[in-house]
PDB file of N, CA and C in Angstrom:
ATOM      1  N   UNK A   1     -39.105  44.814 -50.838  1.00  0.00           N
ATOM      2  CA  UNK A   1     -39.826  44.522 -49.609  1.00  0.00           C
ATOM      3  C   UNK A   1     -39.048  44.970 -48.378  1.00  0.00           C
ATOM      4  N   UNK A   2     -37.904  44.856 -48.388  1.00  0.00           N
ATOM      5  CA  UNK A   2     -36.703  45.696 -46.784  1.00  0.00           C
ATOM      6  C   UNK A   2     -37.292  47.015 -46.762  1.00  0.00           C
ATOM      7  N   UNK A   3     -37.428  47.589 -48.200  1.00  0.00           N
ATOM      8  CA  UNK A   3     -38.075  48.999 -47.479  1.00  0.00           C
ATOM      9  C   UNK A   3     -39.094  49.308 -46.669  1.00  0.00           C
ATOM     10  N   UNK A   4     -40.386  48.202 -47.227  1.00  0.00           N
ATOM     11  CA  UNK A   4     -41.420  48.297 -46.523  1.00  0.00           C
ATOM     12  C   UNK A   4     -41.341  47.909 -45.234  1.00  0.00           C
ATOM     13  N   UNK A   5     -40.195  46.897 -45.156  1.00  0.00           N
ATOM     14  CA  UNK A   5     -40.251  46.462 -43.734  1.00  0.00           C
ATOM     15  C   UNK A   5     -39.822  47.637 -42.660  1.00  0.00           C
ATOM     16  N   UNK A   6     -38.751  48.020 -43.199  1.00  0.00           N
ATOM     17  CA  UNK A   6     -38.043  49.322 -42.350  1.00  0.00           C
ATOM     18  C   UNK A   6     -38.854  50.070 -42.117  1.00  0.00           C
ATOM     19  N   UNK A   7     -40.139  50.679 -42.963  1.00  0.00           N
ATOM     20  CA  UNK A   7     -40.551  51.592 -43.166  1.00  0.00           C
ATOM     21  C   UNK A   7     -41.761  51.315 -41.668  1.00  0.00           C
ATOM     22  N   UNK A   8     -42.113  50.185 -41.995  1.00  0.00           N
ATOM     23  CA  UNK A   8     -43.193  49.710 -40.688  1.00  0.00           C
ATOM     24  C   UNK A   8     -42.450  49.264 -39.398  1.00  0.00           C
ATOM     25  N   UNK A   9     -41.424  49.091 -39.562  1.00  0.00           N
ATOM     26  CA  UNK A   9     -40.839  49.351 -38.410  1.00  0.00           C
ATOM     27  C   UNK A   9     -40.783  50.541 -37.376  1.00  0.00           C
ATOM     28  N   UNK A  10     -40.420  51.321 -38.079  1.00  0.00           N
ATOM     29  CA  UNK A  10     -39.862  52.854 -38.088  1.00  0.00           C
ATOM     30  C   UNK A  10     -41.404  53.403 -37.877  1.00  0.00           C
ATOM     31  N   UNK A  11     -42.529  53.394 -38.606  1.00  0.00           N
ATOM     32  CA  UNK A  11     -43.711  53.724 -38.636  1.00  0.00           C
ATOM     33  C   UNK A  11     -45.074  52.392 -38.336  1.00  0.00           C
ATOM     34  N   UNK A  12     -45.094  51.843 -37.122  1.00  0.00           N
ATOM     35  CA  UNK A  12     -46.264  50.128 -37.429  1.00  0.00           C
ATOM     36  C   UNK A  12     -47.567  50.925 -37.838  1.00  0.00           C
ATOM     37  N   UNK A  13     -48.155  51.958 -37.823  1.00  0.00           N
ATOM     38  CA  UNK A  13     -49.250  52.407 -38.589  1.00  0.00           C
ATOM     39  C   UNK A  13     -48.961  51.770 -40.176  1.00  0.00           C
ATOM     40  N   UNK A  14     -47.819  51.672 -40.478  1.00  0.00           N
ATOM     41  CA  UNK A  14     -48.094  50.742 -42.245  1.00  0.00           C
ATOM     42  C   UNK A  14     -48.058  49.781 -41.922  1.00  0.00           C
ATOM     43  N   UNK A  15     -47.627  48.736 -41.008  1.00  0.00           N
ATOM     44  CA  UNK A  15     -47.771  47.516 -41.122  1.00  0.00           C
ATOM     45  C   UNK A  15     -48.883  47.086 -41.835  1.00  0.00           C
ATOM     46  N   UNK A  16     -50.313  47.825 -41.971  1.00  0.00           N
ATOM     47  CA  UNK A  16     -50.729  46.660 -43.017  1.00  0.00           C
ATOM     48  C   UNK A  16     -51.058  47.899 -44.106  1.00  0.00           C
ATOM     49  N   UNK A  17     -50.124  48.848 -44.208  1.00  0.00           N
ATOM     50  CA  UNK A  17     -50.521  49.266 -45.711  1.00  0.00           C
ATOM     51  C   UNK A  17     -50.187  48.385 -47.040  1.00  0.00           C
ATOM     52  N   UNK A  18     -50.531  49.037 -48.060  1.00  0.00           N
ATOM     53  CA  UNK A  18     -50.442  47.738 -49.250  1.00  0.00           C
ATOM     54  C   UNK A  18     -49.729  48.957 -50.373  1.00  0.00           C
ATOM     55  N   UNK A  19     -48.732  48.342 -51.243  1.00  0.00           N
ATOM     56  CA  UNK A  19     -48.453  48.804 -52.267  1.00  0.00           C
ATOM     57  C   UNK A  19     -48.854  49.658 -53.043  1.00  0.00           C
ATOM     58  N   UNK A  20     -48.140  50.393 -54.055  1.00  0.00           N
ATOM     59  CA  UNK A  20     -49.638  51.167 -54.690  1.00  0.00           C
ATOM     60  C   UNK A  20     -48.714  51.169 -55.663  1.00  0.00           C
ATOM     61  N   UNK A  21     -48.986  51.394 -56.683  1.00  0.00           N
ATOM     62  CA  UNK A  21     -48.243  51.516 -58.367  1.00  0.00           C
ATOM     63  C   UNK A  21     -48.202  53.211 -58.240  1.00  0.00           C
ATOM     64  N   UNK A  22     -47.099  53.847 -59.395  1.00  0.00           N
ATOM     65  CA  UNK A  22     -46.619  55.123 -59.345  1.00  0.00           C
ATOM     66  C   UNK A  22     -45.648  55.565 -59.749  1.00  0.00           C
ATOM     67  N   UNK A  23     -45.604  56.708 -60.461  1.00  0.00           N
ATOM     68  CA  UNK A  23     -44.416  57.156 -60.575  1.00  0.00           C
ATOM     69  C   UNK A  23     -43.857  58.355 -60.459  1.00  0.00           C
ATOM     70  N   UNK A  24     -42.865  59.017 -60.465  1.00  0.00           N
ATOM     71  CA  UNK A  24     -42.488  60.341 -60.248  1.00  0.00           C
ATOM     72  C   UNK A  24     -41.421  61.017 -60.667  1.00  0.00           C
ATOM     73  N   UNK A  25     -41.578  61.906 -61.454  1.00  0.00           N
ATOM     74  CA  UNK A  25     -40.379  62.662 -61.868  1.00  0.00           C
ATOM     75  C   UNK A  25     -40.104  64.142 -61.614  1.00  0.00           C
ATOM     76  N   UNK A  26     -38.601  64.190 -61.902  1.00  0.00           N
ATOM     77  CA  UNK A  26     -38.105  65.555 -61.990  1.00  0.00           C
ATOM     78  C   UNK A  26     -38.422  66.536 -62.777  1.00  0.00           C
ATOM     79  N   UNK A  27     -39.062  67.108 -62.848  1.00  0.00           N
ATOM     80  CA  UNK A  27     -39.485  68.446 -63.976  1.00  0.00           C
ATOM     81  C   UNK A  27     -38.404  69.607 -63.647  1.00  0.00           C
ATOM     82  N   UNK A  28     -37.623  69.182 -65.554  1.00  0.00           N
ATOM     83  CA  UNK A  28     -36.574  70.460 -64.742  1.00  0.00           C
ATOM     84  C   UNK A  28     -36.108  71.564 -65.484  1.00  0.00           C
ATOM     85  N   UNK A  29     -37.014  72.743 -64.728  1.00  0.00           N
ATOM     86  CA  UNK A  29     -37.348  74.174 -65.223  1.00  0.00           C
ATOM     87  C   UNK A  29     -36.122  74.926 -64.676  1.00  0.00           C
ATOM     88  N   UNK A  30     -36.017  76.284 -65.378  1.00  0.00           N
ATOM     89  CA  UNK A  30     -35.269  77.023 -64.385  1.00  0.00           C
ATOM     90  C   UNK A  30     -36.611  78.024 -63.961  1.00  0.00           C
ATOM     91  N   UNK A  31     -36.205  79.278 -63.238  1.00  0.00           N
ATOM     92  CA  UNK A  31     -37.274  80.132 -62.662  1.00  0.00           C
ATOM     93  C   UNK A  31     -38.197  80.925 -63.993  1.00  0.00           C
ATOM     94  N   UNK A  32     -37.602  80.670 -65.131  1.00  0.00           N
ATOM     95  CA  UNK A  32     -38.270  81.859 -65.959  1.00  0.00           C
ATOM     96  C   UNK A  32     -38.429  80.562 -66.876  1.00  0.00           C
ATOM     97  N   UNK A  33     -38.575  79.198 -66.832  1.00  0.00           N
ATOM     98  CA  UNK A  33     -39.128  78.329 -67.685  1.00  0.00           C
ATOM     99  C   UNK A  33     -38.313  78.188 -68.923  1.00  0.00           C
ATOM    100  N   UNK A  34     -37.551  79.154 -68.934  1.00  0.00           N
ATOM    101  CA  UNK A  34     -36.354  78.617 -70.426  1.00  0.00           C
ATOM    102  C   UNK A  34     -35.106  77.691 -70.154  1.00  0.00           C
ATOM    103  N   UNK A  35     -34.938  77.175 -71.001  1.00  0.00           N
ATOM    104  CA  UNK A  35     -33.606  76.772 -70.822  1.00  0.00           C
ATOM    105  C   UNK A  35     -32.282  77.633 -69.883  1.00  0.00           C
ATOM    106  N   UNK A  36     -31.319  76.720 -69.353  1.00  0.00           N
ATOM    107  CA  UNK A  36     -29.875  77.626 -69.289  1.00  0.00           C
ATOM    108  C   UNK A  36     -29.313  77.091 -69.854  1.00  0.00           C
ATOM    109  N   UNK A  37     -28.057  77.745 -70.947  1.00  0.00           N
ATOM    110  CA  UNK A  37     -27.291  76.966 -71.714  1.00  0.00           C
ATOM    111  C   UNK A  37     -26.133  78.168 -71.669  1.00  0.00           C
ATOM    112  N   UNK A  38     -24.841  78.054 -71.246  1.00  0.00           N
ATOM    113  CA  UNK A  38     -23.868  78.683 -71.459  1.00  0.00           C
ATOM    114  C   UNK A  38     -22.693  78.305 -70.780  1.00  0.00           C
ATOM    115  N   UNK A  39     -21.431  78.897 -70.815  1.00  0.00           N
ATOM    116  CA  UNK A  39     -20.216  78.720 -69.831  1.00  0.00           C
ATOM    117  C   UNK A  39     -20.257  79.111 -68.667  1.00  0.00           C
ATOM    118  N   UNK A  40     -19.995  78.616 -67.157  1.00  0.00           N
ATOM    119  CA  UNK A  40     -20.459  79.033 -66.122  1.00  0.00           C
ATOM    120  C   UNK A  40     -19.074  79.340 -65.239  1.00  0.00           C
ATOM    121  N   UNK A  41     -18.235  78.281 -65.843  1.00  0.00           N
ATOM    122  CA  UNK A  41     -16.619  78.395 -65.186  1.00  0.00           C
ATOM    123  C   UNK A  41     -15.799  78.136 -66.535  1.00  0.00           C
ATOM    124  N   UNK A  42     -14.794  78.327 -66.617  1.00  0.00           N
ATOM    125  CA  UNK A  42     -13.788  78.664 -67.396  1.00  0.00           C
ATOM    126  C   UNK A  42     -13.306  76.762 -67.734  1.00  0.00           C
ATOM    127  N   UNK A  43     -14.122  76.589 -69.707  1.00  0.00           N
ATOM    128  CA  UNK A  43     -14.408  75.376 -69.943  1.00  0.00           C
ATOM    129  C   UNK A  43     -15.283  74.184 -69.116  1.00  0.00           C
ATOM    130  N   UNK A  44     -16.486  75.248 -68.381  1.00  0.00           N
ATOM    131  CA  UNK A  44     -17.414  74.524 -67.889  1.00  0.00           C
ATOM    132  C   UNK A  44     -18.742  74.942 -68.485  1.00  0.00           C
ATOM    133  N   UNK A  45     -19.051  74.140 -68.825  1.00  0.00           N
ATOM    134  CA  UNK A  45     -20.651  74.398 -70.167  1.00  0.00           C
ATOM    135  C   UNK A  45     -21.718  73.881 -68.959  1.00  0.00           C
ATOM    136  N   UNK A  46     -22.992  74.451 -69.463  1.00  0.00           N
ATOM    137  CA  UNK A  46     -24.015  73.613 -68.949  1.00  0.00           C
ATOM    138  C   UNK A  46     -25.051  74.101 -69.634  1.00  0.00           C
ATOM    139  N   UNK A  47     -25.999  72.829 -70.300  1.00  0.00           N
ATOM    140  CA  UNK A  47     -26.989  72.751 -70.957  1.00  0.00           C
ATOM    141  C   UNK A  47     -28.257  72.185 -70.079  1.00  0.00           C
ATOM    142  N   UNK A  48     -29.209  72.835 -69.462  1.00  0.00           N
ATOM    143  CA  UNK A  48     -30.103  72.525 -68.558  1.00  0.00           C
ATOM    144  C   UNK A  48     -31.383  73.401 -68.526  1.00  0.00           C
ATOM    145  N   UNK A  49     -32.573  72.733 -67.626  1.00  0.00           N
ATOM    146  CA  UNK A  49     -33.863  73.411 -67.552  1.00  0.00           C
ATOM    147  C   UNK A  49     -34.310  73.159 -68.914  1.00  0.00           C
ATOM    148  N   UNK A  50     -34.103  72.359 -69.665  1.00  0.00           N
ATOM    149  CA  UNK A  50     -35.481  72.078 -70.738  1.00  0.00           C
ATOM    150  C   UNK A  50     -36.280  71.745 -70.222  1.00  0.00           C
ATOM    151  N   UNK A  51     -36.663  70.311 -69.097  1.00  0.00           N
ATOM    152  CA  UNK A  51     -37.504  69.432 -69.039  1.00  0.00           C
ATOM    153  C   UNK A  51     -37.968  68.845 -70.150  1.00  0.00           C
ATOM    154  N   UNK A  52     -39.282  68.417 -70.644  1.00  0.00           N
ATOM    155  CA  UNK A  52     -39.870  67.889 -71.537  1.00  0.00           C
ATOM    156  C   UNK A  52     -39.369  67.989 -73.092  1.00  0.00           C
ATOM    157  N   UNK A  53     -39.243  69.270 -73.243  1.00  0.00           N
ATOM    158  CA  UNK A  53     -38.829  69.912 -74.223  1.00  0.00           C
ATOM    159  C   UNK A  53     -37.083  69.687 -75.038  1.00  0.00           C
ATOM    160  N   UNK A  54     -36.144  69.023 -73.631  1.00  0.00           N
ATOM    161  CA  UNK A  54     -34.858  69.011 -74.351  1.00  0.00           C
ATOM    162  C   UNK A  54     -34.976  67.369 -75.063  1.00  0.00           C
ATOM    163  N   UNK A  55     -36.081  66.914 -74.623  1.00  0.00           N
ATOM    164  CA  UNK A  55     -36.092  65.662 -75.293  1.00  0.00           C
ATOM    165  C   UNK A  55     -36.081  65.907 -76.838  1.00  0.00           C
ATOM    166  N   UNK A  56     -36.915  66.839 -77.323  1.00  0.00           N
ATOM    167  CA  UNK A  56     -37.289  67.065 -78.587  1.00  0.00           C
ATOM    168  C   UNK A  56     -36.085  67.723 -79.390  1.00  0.00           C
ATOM    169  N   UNK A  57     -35.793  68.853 -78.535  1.00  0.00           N
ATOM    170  CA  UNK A  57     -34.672  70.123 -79.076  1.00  0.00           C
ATOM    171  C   UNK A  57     -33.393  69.178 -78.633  1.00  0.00           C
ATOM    172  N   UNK A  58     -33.182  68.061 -77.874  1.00  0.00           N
ATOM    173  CA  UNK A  58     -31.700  67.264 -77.548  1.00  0.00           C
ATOM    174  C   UNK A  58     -30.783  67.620 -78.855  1.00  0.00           C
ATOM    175  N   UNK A  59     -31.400  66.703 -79.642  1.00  0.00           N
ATOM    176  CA  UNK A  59     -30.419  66.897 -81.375  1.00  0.00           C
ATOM    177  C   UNK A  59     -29.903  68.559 -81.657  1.00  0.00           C
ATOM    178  N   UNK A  60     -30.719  69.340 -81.810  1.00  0.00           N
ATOM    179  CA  UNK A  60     -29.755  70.405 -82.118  1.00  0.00           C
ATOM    180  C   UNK A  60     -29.846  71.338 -81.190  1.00  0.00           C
ATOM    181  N   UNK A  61     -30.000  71.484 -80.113  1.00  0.00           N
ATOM    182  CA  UNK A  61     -29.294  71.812 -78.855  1.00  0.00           C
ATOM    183  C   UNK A  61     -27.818  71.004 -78.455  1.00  0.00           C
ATOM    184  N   UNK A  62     -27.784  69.991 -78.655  1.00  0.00           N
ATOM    185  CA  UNK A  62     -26.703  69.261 -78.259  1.00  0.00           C
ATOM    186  C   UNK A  62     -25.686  69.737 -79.839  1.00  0.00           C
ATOM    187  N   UNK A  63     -25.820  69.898 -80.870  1.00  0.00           N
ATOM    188  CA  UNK A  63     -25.184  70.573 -82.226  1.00  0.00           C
ATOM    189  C   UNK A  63     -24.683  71.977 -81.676  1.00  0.00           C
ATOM    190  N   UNK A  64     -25.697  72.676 -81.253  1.00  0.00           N
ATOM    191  CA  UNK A  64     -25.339  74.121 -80.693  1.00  0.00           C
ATOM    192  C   UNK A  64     -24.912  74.152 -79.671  1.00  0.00           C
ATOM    193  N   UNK A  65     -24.498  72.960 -78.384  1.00  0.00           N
ATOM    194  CA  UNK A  65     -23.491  73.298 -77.615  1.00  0.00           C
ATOM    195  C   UNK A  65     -22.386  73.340 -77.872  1.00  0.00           C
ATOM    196  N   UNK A  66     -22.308  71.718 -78.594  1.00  0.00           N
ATOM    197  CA  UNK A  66     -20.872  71.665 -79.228  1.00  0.00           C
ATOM    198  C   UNK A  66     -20.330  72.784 -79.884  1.00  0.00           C
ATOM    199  N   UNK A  67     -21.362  73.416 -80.862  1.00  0.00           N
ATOM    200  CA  UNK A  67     -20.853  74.245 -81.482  1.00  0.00           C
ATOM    201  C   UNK A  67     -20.024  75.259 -80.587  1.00  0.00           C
ATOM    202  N   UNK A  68     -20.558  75.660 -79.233  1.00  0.00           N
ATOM    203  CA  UNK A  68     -20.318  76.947 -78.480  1.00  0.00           C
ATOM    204  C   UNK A  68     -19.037  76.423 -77.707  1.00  0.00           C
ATOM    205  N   UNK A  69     -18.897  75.195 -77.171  1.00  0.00           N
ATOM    206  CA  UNK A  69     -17.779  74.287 -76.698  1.00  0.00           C
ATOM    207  C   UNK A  69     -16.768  74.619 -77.722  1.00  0.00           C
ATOM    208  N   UNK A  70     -16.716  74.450 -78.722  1.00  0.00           N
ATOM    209  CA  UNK A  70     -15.660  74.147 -79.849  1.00  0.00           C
ATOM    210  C   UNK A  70     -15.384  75.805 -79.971  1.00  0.00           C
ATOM    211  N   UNK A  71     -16.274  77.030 -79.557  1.00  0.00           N
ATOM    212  CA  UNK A  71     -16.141  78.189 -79.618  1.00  0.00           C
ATOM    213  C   UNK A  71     -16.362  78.986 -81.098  1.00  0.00           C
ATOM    214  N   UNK A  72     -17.596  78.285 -81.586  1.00  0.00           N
ATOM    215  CA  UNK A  72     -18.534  78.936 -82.694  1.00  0.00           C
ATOM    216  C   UNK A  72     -19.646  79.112 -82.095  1.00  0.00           C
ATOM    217  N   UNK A  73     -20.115  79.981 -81.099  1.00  0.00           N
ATOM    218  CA  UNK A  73     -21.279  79.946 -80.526  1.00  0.00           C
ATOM    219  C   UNK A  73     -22.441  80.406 -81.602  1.00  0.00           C
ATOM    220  N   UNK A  74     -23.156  80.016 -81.631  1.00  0.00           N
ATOM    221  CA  UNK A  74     -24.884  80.416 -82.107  1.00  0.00           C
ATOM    222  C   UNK A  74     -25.214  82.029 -80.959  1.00  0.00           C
ATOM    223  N   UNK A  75     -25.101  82.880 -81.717  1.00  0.00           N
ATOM    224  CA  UNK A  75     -25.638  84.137 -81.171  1.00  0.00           C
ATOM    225  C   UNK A  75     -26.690  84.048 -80.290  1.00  0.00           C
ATOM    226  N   UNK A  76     -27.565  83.903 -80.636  1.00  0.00           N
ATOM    227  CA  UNK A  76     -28.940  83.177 -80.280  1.00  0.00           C
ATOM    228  C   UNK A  76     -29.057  82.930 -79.243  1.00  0.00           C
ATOM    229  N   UNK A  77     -27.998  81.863 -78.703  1.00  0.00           N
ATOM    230  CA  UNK A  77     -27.948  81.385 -77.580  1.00  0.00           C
ATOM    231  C   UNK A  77     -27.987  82.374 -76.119  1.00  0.00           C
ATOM    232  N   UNK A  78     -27.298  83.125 -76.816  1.00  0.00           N
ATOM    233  CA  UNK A  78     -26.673  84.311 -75.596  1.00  0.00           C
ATOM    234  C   UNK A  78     -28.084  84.643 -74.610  1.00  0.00           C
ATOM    235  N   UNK A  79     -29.172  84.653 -75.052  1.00  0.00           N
ATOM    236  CA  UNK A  79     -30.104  85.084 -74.043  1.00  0.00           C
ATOM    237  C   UNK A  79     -30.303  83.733 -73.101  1.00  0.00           C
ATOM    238  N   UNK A  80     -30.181  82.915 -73.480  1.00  0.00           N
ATOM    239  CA  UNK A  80     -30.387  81.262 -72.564  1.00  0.00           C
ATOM    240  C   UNK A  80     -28.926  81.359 -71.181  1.00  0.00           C
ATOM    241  N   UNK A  81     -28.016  82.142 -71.446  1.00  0.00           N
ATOM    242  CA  UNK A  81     -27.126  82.644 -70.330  1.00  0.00           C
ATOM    243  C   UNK A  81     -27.328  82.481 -69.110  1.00  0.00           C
ATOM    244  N   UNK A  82     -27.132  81.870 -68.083  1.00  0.00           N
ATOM    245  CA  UNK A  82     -27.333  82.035 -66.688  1.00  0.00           C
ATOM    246  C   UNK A  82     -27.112  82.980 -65.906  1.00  0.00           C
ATOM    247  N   UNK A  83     -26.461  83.881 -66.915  1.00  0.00           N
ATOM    248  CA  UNK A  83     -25.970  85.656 -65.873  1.00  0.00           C
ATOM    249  C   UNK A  83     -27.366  86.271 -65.786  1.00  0.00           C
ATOM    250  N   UNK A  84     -28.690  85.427 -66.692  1.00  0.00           N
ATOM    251  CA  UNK A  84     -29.489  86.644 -66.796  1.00  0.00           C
ATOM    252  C   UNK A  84     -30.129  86.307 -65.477  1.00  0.00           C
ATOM    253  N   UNK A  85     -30.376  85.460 -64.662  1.00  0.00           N
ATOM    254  CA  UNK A  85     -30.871  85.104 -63.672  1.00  0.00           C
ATOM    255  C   UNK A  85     -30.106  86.323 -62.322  1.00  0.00           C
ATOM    256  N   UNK A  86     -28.647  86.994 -62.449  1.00  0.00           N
ATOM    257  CA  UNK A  86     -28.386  87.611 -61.529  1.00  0.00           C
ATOM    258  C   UNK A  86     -28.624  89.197 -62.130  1.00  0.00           C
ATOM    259  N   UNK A  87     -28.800  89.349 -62.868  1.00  0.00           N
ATOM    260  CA  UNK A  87     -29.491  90.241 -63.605  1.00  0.00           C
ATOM    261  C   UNK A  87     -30.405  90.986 -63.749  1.00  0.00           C
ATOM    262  N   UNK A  88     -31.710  90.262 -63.491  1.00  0.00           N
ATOM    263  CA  UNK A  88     -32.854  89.934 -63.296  1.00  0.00           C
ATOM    264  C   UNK A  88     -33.325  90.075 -64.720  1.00  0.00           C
ATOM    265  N   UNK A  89     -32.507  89.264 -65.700  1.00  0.00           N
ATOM    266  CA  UNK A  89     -33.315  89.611 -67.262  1.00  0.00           C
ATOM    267  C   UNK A  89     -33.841  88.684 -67.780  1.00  0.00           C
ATOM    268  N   UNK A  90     -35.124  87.975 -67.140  1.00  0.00           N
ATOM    269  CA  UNK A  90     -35.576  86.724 -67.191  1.00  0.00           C
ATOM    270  C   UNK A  90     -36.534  86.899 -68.610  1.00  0.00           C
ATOM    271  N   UNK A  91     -36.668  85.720 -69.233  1.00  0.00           N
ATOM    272  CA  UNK A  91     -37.015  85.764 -70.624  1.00  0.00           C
ATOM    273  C   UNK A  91     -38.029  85.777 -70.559  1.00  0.00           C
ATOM    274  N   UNK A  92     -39.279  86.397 -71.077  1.00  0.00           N
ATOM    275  CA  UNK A  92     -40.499  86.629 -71.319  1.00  0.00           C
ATOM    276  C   UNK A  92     -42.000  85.752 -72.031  1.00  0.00           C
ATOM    277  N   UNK A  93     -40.987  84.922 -72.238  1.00  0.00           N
ATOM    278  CA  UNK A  93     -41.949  84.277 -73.763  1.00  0.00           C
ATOM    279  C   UNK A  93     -42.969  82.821 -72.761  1.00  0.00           C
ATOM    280  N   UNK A  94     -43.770  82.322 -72.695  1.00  0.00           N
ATOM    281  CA  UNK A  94     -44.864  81.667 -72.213  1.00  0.00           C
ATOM    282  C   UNK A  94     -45.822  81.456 -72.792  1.00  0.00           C
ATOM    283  N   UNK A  95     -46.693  80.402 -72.220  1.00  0.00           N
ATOM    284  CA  UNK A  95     -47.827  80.586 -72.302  1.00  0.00           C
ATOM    285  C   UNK A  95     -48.740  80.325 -71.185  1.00  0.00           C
ATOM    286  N   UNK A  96     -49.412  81.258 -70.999  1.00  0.00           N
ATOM    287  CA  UNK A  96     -50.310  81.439 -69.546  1.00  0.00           C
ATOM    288  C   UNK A  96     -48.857  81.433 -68.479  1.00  0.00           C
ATOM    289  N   UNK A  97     -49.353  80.712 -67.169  1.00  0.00           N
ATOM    290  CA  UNK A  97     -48.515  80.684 -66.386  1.00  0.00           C
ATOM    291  C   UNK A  97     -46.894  79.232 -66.486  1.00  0.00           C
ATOM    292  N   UNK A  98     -47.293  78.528 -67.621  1.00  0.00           N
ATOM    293  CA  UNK A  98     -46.379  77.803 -68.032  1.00  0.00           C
ATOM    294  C   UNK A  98     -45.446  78.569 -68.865  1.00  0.00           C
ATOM    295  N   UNK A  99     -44.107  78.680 -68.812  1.00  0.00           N
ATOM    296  CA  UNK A  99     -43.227  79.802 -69.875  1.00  0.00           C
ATOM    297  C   UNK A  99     -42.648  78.371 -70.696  1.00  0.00           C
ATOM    298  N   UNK A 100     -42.531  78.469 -71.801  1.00  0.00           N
ATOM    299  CA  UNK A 100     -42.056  77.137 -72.773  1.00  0.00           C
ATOM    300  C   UNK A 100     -41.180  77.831 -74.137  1.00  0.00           C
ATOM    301  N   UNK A 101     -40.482  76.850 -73.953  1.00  0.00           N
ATOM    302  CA  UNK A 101     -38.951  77.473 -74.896  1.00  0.00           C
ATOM    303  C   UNK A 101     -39.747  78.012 -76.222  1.00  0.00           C
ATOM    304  N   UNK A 102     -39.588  78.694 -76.634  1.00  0.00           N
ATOM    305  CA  UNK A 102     -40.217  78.810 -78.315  1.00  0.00           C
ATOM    306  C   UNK A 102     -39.713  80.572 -78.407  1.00  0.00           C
TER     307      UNK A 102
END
């Protein structure tokens, strides 16, 4: 309730707005909708941009970082790279205007 108060303070047009139920999240893509997964600084990893999807792939995505951490990388991986973004070798695979890991 302090928020609302501040908020009608700051704004008295809400003073008599009313609550509303809701929620909101982060959807988190990179620009070409695939994952990034690679070394970015020297023993700095980053596994990111699944959104929805790393929920599912977490388990062996999180197997295949370690793996690449520990320095057995999964070949595979190499296109999920963040160099490809300066590159411009953005991954192709989608569907319609949504691009989804597969």
């Amino acid at each position: 309730m302090a928020l609302l108060e501040a908020a009608a303070r700051s704004l008295p047009a809400l003073d008599d707005a009313q609550p509303r139920g809701g929620w909101a999240s982060l959807y988190d893509v990179s620009p070409d909708w695939q994952p990034v997964i690679g070394e970015i600084a020297d023993g700095v990893f980053v596994d990111a941009g699944t959104s929805g999807h790393g929920f599912k792939l977490g388990p062996a995505l999180g197997k295949k970082v370690a793996e690449l951490i520990l320095g057995h990388p999964d070949r595979r991986l190499a296109q999920f790279h963040p160099d490809r973004f300066a590159t411009g070798e953005l991954l192709p695979a989608g569907y319609r205007d949504a691009r989804i890991l597969g």
